[in-house]
Protein backbone atom coordinates (compact mmCIF):
# COMPACT_ATOMS: atom_id res chain seq x y z
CA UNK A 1 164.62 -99.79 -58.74
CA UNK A 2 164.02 -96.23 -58.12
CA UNK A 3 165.40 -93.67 -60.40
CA UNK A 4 166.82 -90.07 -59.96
CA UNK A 5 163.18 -88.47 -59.50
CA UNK A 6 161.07 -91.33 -57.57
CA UNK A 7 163.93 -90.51 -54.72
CA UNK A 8 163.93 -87.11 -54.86
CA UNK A 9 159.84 -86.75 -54.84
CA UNK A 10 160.12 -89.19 -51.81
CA UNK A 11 162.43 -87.32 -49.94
CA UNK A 12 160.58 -84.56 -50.70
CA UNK A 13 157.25 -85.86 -49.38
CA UNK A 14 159.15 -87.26 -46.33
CA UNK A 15 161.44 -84.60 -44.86
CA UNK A 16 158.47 -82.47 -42.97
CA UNK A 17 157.30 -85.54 -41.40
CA UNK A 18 160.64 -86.87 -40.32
CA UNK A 19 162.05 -83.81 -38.94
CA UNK A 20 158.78 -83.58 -36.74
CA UNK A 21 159.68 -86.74 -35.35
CA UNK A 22 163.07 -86.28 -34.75
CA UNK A 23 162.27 -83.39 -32.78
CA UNK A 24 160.15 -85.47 -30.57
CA UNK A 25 162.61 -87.40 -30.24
CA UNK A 26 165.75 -85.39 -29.14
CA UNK A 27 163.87 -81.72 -28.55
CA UNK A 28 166.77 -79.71 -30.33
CA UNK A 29 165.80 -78.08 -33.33
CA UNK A 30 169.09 -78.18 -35.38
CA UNK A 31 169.91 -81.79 -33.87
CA UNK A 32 166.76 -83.03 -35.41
CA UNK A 33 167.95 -81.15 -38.99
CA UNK A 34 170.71 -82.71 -39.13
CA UNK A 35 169.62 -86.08 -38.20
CA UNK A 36 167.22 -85.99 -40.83
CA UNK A 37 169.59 -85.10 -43.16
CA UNK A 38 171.98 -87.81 -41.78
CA UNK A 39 169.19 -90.34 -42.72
CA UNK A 40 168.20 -88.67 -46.04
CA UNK A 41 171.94 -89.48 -47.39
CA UNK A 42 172.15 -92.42 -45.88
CA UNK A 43 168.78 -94.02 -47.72
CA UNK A 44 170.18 -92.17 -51.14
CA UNK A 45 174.14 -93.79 -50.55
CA UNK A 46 173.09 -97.23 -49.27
CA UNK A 47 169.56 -97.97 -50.76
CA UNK A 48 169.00 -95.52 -53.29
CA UNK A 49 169.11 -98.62 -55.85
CA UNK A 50 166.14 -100.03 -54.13
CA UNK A 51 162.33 -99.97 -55.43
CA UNK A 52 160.32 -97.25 -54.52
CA UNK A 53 158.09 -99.04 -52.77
CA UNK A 54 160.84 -99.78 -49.74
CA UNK A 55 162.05 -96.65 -49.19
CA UNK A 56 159.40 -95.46 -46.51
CA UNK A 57 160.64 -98.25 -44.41
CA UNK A 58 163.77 -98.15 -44.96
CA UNK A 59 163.83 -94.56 -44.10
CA UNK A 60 162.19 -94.78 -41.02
CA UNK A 61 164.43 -97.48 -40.46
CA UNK A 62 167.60 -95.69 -40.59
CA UNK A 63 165.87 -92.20 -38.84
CA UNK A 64 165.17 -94.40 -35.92
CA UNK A 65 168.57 -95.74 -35.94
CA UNK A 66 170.23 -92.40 -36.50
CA UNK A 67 168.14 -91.14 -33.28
CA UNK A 68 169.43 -94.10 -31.31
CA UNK A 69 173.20 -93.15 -32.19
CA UNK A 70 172.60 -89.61 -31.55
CA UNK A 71 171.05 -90.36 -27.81
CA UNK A 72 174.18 -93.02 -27.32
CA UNK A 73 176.64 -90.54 -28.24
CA UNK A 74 175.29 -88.10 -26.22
CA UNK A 75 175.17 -90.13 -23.42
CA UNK A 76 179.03 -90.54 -23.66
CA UNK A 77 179.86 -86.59 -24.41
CA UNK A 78 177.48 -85.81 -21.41
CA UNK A 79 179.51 -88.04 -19.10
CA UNK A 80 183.18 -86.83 -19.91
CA UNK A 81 181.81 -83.43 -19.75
CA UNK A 82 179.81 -83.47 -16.36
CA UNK A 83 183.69 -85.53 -15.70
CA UNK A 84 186.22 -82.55 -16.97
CA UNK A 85 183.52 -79.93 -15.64
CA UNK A 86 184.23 -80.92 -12.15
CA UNK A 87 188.24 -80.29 -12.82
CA UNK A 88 187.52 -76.51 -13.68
CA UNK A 89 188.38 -74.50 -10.77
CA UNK A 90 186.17 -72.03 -11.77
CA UNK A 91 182.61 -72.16 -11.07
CA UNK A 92 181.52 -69.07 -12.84
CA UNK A 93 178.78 -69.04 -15.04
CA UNK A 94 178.16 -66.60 -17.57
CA UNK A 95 175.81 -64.45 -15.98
CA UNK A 96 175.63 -61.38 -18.54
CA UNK A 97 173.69 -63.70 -20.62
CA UNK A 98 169.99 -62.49 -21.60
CA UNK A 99 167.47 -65.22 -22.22
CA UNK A 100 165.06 -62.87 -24.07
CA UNK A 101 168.03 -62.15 -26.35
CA UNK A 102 167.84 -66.03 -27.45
CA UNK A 103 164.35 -65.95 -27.94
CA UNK A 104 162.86 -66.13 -31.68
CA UNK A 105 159.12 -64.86 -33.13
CA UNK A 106 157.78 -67.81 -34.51
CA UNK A 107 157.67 -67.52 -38.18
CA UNK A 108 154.74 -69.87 -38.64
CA UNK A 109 151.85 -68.16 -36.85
CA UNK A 110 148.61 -66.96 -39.23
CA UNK A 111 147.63 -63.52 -39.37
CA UNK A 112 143.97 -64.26 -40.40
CA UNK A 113 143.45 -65.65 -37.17
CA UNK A 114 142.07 -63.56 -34.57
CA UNK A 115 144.79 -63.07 -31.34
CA UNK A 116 142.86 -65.29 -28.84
CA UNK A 117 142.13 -68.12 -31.56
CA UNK A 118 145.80 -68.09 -32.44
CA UNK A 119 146.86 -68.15 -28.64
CA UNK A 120 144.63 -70.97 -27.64
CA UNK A 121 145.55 -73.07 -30.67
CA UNK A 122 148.93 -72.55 -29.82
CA UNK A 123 148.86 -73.35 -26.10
CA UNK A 124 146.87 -76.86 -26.87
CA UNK A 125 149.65 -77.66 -29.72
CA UNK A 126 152.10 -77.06 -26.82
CA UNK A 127 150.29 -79.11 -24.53
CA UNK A 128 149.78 -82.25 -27.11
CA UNK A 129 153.82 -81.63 -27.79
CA UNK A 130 154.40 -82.06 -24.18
CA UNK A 131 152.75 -84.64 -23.39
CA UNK A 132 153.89 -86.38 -26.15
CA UNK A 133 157.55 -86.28 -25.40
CA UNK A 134 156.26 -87.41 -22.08
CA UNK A 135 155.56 -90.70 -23.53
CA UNK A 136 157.87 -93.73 -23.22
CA UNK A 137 160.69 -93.75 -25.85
CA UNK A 138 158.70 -96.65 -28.02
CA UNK A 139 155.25 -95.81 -26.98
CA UNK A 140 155.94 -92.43 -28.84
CA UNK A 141 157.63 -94.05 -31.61
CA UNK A 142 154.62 -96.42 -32.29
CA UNK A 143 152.36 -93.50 -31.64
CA UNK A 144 154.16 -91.41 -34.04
CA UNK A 145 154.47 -93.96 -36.89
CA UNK A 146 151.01 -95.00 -36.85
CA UNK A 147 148.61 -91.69 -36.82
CA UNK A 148 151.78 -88.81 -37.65
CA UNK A 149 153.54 -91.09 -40.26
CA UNK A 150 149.58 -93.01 -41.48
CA UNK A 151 151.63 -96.42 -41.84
CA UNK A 152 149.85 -99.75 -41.19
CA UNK A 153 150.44 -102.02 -38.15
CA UNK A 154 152.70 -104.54 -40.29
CA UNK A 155 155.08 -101.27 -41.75
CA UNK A 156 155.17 -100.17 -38.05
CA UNK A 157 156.44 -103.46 -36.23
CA UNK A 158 159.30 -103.86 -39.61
CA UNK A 159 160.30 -100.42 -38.44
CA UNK A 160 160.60 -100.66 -34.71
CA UNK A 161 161.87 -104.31 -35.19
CA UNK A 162 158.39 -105.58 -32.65
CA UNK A 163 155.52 -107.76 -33.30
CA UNK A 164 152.53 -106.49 -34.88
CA UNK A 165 150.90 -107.16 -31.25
CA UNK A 166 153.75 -104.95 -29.89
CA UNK A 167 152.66 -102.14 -32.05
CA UNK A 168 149.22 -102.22 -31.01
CA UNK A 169 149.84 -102.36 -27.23
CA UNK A 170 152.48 -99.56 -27.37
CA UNK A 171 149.54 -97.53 -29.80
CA UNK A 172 146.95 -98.44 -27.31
CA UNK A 173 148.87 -97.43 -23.98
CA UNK A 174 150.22 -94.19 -25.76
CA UNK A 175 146.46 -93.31 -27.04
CA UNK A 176 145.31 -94.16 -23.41
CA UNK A 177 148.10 -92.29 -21.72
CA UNK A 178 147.46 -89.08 -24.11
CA UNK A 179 143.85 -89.29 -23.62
CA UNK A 180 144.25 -89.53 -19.77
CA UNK A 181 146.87 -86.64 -19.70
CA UNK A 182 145.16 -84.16 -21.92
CA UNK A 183 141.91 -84.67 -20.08
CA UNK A 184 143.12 -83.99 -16.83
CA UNK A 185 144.46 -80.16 -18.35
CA UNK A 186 141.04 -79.90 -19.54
CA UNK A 187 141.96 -80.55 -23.21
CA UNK A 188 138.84 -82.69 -24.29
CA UNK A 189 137.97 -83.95 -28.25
């Protein structure tokens, strides 16, 4: 059974790389927060009691889940919306509205790097983002688990709820599919 700090120092070790993936997943910064968060208290309420050899799993386990929710619930707030949008009788959008104005610096870039080297680096991190989220829903999630998250084929298929075989096709179509993509924008190894 885990105790008190075996949970903590897990969570602790875990939250960087879940909140990564959960913004792969749904592409909304504060969504993804509080999804992870969502699944932190959720492994602490419901499983905290279990050894701390299970909790990777069982986290992954219930981010994955907590994703699906999120995407199903969305699904039905997007269709009464779009429903009661088409009601309004007014079509005006808000136009004074400055895009730049909603635009942050990015907190994270180094200032030992030189301009160009920082640019560049950024742009390909953009690119290998993009085509990432490009990927099919569990060809990311495989892709993600296995070489973002380091777990083995066996902890992958218990998570995504596949055959170890499953794992490794979804892996190998989302490696060829990257390769493919990020070759073709001149993004080589």
């Amino acid at each position: 059974m885990a105790n008190r700090q075996e949970l903590s120092d897990f969570l602790e070790s875990a939250e960087r790389r879940a909140f990564r993936q959960a913004m792969f997943a749904v592409r909304d910064e504060n969504t993804a927060l509080d999804l992870v968060q969502d699944a932190m208290l959720r492994l602490v309420e419901k499983y905290g009691d279990r050894p701390p050899a299970e909790l990777p799993l069982l986290f992954q386990r219930i981010l994955q889940n907590a994703v699906t929710d999120h995407f199903r619930r969305q699904k039905v707030r997007n269709l009464w919306t779009t429903l009661l949008s088409s009601l309004s009788a007014d079509g005006d959008e808000d136009d004074e509205r400055d895009i730049l104005e909603s635009l942050e610096a990015d907190p994270t870039t180094s200032l030992g790097r030189s301009g160009a080297v920082q640019v560049e680096r950024d742009q390909i991190l953009a690119i290998i983002d993009e085509e990432i989220r490009k990927l099919p829903t569990r060809q990311r999630e495989a892709f993600l688990l296995r070489y973002w998250e380091d777990m083995d084929v066996a902890e992958t298929a218990a998570i995504m709820g596949c055959s170890e075989g499953s794992v490794k096709t979804h892996c190998s179509r989302a490696n060829h599919a990257l390769a493919t993509a990020l070759k073709s924008r001149g993004i080589t190894p």
